[in-house]
Protein backbone atom coordinates (compact mmCIF):
# COMPACT_ATOMS: atom_id res chain seq x y z
CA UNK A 1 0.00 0.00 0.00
CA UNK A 2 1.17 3.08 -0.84
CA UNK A 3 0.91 5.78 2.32
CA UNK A 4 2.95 8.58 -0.04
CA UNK A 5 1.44 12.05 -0.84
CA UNK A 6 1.90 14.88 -3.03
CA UNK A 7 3.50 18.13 -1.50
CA UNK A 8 0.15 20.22 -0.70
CA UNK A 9 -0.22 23.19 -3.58
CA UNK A 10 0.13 26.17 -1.42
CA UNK A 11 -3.39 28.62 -1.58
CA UNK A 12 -2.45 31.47 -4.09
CA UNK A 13 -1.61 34.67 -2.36
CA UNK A 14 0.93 36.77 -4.93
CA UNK A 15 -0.86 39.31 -6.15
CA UNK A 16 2.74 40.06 -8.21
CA UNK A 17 2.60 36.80 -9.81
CA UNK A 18 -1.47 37.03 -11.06
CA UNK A 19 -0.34 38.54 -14.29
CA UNK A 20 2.10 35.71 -15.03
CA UNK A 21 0.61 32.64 -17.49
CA UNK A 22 -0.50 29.42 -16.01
CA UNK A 23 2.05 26.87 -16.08
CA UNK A 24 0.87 23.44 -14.90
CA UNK A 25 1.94 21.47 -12.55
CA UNK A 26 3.29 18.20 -13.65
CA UNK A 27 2.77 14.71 -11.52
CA UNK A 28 6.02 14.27 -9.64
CA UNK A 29 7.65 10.77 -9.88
CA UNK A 30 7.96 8.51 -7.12
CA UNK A 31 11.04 9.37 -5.50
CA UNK A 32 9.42 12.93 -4.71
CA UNK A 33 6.54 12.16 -3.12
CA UNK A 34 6.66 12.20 0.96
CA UNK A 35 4.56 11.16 3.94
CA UNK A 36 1.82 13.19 5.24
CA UNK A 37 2.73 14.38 8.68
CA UNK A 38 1.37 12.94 11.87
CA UNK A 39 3.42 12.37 14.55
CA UNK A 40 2.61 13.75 18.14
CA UNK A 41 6.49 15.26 18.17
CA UNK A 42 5.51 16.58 14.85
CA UNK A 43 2.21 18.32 16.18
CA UNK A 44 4.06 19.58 19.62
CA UNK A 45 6.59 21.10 17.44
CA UNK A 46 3.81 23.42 15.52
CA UNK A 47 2.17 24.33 18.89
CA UNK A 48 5.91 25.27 20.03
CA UNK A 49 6.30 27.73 16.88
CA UNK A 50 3.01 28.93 17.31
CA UNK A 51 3.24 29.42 21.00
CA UNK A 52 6.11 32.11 20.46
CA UNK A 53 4.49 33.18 17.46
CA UNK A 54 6.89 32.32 15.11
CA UNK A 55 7.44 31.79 11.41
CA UNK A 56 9.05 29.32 9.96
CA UNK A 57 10.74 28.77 6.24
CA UNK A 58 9.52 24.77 6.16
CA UNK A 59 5.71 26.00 6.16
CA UNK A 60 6.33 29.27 4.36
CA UNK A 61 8.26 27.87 1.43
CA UNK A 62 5.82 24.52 1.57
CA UNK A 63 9.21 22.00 2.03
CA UNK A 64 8.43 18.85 1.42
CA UNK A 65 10.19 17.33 4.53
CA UNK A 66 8.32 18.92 7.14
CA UNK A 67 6.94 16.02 8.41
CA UNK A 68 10.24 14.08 8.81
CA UNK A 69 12.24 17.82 10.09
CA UNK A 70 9.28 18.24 12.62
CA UNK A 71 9.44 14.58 14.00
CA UNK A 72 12.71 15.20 14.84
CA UNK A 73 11.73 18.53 16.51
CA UNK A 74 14.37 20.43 13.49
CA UNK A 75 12.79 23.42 12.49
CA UNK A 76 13.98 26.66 10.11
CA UNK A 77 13.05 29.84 12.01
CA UNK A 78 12.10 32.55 9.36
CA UNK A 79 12.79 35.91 10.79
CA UNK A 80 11.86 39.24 9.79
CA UNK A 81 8.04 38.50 9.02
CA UNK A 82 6.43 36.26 6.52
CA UNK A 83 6.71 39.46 4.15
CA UNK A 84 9.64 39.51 1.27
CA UNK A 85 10.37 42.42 -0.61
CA UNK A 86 11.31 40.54 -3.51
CA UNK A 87 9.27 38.79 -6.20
CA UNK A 88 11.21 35.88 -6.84
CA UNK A 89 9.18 33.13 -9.12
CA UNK A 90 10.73 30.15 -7.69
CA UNK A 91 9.80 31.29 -4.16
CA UNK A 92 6.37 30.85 -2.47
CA UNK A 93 6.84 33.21 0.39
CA UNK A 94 4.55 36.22 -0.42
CA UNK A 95 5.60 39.85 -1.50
CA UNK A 96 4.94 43.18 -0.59
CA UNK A 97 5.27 45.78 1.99
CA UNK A 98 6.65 44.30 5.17
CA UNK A 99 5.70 45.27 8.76
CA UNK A 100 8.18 46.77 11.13
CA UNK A 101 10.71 44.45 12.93
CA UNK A 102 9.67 42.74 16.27
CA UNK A 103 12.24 43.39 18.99
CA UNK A 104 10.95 40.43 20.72
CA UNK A 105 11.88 38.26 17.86
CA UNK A 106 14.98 37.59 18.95
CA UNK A 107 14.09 36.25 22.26
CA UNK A 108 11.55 34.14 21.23
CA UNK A 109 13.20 32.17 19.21
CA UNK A 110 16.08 31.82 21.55
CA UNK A 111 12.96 30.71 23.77
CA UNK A 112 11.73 28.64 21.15
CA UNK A 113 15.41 26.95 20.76
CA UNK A 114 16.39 26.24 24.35
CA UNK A 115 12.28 24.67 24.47
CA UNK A 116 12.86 22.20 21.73
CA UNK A 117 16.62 21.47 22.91
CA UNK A 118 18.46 21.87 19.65
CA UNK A 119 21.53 21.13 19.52
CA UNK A 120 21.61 23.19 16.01
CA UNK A 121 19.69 25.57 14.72
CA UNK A 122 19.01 27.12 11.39
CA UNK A 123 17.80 30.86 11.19
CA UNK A 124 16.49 32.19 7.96
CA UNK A 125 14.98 35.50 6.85
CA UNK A 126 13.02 37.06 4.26
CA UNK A 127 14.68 39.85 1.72
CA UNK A 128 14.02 43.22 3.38
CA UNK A 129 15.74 45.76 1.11
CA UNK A 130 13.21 48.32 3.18
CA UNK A 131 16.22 48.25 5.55
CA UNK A 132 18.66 50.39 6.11
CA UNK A 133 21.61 47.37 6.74
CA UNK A 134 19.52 44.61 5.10
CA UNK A 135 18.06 43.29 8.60
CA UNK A 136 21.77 42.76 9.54
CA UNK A 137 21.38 43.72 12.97
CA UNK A 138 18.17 41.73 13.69
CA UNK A 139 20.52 38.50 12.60
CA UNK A 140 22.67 39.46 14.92
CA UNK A 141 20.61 39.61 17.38
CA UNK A 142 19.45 36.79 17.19
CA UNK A 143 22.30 35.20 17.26
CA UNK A 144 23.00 36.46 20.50
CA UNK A 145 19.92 35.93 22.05
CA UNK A 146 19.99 31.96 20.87
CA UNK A 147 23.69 32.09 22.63
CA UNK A 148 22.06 33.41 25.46
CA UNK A 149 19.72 31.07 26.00
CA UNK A 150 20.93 27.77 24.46
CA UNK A 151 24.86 28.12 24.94
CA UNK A 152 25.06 24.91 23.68
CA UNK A 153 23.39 24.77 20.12
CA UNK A 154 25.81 25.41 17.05
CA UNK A 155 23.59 28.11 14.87
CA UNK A 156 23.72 28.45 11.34
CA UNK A 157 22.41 31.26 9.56
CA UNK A 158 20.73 31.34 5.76
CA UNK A 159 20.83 35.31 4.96
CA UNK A 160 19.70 37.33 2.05
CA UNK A 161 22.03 38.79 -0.17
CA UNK A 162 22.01 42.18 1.43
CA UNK A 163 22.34 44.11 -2.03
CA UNK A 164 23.38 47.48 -2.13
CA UNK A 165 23.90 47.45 1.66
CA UNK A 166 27.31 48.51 1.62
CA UNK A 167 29.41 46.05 4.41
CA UNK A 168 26.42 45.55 6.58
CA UNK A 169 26.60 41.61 6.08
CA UNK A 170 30.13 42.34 8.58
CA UNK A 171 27.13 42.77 11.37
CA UNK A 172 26.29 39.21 10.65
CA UNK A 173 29.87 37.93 10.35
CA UNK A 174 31.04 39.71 13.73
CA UNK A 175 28.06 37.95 15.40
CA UNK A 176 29.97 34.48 14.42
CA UNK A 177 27.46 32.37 13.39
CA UNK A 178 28.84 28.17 13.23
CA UNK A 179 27.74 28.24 9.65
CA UNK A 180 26.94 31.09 6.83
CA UNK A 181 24.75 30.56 4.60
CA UNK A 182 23.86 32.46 1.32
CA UNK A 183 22.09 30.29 -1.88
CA UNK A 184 22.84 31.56 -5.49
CA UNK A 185 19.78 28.98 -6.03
CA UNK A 186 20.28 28.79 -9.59
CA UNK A 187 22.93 29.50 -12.68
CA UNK A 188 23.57 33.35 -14.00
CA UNK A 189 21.90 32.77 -16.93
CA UNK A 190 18.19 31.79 -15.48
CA UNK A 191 18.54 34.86 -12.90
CA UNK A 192 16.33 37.31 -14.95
CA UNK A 193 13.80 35.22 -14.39
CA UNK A 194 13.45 33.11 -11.37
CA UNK A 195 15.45 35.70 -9.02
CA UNK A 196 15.03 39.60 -10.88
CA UNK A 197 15.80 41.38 -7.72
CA UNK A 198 18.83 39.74 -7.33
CA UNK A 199 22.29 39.41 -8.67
CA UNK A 200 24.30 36.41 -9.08
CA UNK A 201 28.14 37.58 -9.01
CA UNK A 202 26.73 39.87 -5.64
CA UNK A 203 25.75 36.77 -4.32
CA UNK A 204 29.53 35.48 -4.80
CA UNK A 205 31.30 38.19 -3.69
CA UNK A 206 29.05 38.10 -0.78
CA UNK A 207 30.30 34.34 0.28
CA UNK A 208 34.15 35.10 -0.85
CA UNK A 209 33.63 38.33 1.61
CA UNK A 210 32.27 36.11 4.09
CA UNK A 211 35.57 34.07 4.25
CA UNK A 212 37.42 36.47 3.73
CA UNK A 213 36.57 38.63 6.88
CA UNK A 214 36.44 35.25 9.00
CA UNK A 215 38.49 32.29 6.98
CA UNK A 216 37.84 29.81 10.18
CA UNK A 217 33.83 30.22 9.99
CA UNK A 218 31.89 27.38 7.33
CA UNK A 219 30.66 29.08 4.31
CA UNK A 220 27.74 27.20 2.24
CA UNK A 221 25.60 27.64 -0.67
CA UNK A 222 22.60 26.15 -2.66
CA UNK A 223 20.99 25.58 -5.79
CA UNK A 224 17.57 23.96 -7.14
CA UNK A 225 17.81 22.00 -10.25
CA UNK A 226 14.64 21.31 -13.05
CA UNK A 227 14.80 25.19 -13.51
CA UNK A 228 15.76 24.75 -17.12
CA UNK A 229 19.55 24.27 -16.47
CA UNK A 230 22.47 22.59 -18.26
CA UNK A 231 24.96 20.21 -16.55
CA UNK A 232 27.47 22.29 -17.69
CA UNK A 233 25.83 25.59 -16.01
CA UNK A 234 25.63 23.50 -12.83
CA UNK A 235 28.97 22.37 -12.65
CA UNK A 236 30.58 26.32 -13.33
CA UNK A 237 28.31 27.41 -10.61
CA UNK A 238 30.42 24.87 -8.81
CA UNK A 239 33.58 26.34 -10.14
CA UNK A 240 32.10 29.85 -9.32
CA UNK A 241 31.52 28.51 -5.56
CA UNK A 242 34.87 26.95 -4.83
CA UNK A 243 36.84 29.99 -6.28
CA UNK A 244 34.90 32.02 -3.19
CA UNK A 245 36.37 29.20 -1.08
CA UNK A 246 32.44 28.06 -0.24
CA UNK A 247 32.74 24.80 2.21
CA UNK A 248 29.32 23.41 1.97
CA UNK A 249 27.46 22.75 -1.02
CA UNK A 250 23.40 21.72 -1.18
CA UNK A 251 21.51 21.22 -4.58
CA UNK A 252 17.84 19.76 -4.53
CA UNK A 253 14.99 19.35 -6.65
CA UNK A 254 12.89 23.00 -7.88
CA UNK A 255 9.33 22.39 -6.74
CA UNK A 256 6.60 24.40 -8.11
CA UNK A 257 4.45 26.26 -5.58
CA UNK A 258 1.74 26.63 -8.00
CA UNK A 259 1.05 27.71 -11.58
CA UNK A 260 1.74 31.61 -11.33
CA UNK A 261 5.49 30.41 -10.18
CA UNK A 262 8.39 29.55 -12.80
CA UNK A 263 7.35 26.22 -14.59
CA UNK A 264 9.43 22.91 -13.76
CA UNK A 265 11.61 22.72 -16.82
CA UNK A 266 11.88 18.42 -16.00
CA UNK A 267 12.61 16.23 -12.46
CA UNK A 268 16.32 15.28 -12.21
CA UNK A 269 17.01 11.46 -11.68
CA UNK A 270 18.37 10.33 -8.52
CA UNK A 271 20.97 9.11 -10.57
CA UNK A 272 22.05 12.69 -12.07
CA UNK A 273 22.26 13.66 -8.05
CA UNK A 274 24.91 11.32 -7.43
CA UNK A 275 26.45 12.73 -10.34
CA UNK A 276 26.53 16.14 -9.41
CA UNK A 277 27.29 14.95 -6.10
CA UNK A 278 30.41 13.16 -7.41
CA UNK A 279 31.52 15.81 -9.50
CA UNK A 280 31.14 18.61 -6.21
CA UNK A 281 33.40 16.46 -4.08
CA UNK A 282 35.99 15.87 -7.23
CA UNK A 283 35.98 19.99 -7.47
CA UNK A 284 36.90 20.11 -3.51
CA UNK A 285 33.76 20.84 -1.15
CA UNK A 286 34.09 19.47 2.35
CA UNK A 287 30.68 18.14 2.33
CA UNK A 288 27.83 18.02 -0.78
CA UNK A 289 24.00 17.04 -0.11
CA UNK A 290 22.34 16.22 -3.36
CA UNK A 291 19.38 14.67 -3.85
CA UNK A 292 15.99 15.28 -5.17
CA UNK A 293 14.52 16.40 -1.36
CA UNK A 294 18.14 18.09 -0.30
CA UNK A 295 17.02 21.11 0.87
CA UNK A 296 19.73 24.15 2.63
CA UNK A 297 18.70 23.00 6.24
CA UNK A 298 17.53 19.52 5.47
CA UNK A 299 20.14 17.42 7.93
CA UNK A 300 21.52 20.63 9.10
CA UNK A 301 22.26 19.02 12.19
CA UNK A 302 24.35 16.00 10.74
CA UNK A 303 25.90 17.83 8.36
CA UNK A 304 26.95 20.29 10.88
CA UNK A 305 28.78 17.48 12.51
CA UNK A 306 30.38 16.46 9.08
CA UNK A 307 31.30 19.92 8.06
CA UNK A 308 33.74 19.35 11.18
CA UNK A 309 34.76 16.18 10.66
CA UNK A 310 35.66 17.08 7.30
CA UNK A 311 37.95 20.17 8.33
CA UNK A 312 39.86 18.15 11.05
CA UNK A 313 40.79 15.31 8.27
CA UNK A 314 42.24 18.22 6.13
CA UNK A 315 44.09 19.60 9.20
């Protein structure tokens, strides 16, 4: 019997994105599909976030492993509001004008964190070029706050690309987060269209900054495939990565969030992840998660633990 299900469609709610032509959905093969969640860890964890009335990435972005994350009490804090000031067509998390920062953001999920006992921790944010430093500070903060509370959990930190916000990612850096995290998502030449506010070779010189400023911190990066990509894009954007001296590399499947978002150009074979994967590790990442679910905090925790492992071998 087969107990799998399709990722829920999320409910339309880009008002951005009404203009853009339908593009349907296509039936995902079987090695995409996932179990619907219902665990009682998996339940406690959503009355934790909702407790301390947080947001995170895994429902806002409609992951597919939420159910297994959850289980396992691993959950992506999304700071900054549920609002994104960008428009990108990959993304499901909605656009507009955001609301003003919560200073008890901070502390709540530091609450939230020492609750659920993590032992790591992702923290992600929404784009807010309404900003003056990008939302910086409120990383920062946060940062703090979680080392406050939960002296013991190794954080990692998945930030926006802070564009035209001078060295106000050094906020972040100073802060010294375990891991930093920054995803190109996808290959120069598809940025026009799935990420329009952004800029690839910014994000770069963002991660080679990164390093540069602190050389002992992990740096990592991500991309979705089934965008409409060539294996030979993919494997310059890993060329691209290891020049900036990026550590950690993720690459998953693209899922779409509905038809106003960028179509699925075709679902990459397990086989073609191992590939990649292969090719990643030949090209001289520390550590490479790709598969068709890989998603930038998916196993944060063990790959956390690898990332070290890793290091110490090269030592």
């Amino acid at each position: 019997m087969d107990n799998s299900v399709e990722t829920p469609v999320a409910k339309p709610r880009h008002p951005e994105k009404r203009n853009r032509p339908d593009s349907p959905i296509p039936r995902k093969p079987k090695w995409i599909r996932v179990k619907a969640p219902n665990s009682p860890v998996y339940f406690e964890t959503r009355e934790i976030m909702r407790k301390n009335n947080l947001v995170t990435v895994c429902e806002e972005a409609s992951c597919p492993n939420i159910g297994e994350c959850w289980s396992k009490k691993h959950a992506t804090m999304m700071i900054m509001g549920e609002t994104c000031t960008r428009a990108c067509t990959f993304c499901n998390v909605a656009t507009g004008k955001p609301l003003a920062l919560d200073p008890f953001e901070p502390f709540n999920v530091a609450k939230a964190v020492h609750t659920m006992g993590l032992k790591h921790v992702v923290v992600t944010s929404v784009d807010r070029d309404d900003l003056d430093d990008g939302g910086a500070g409120h990383i920062a903060e946060t940062i703090e706050a979680i080392r406050e509370a939960s002296p013991g959990t190794t954080i990692e930190v998945l930030t926006p690309d802070f564009l035209k916000k001078g060295d106000s990612y050094k906020i972040v850096v100073e802060a010294r987060p375990d891991v930093f995290n920054h995803n190109l998502e996808t290959v120069p030449r598809l940025y026009s269209e799935v990420r329009p506010g952004a800029r690839y070779f910014n994000s770069l010189r963002l991660l080679d900054d990164v390093k540069s400023e602190d050389p002992q911190s992990f740096t990592k990066s991500g991309i979705m495939v089934g965008l409409g990509e060539s294996k030979e894009e993919v494997f310059q954007v890993m060329d691209d990565l290891r020049a900036a001296n990026v550590d950690f590399l993720t690459i998953g499947q693209y899922l779409q969030p509905s038809p106003k978002h960028h179509a699925i150009d075709r679902f990459v074979t397990p086989d073609e992840f191992e590939e990649y994967k292969t090719m990643a590790y030949g090209k001289g990442f520390l550590l490479v998660s790709s598969s068709p679910l890989t998603r930038s905090s998916y196993h944060a925790d063990e790959d956390f633990a690898k990332l070290k492992e890793a290091r110490n071998a090269q030592a």
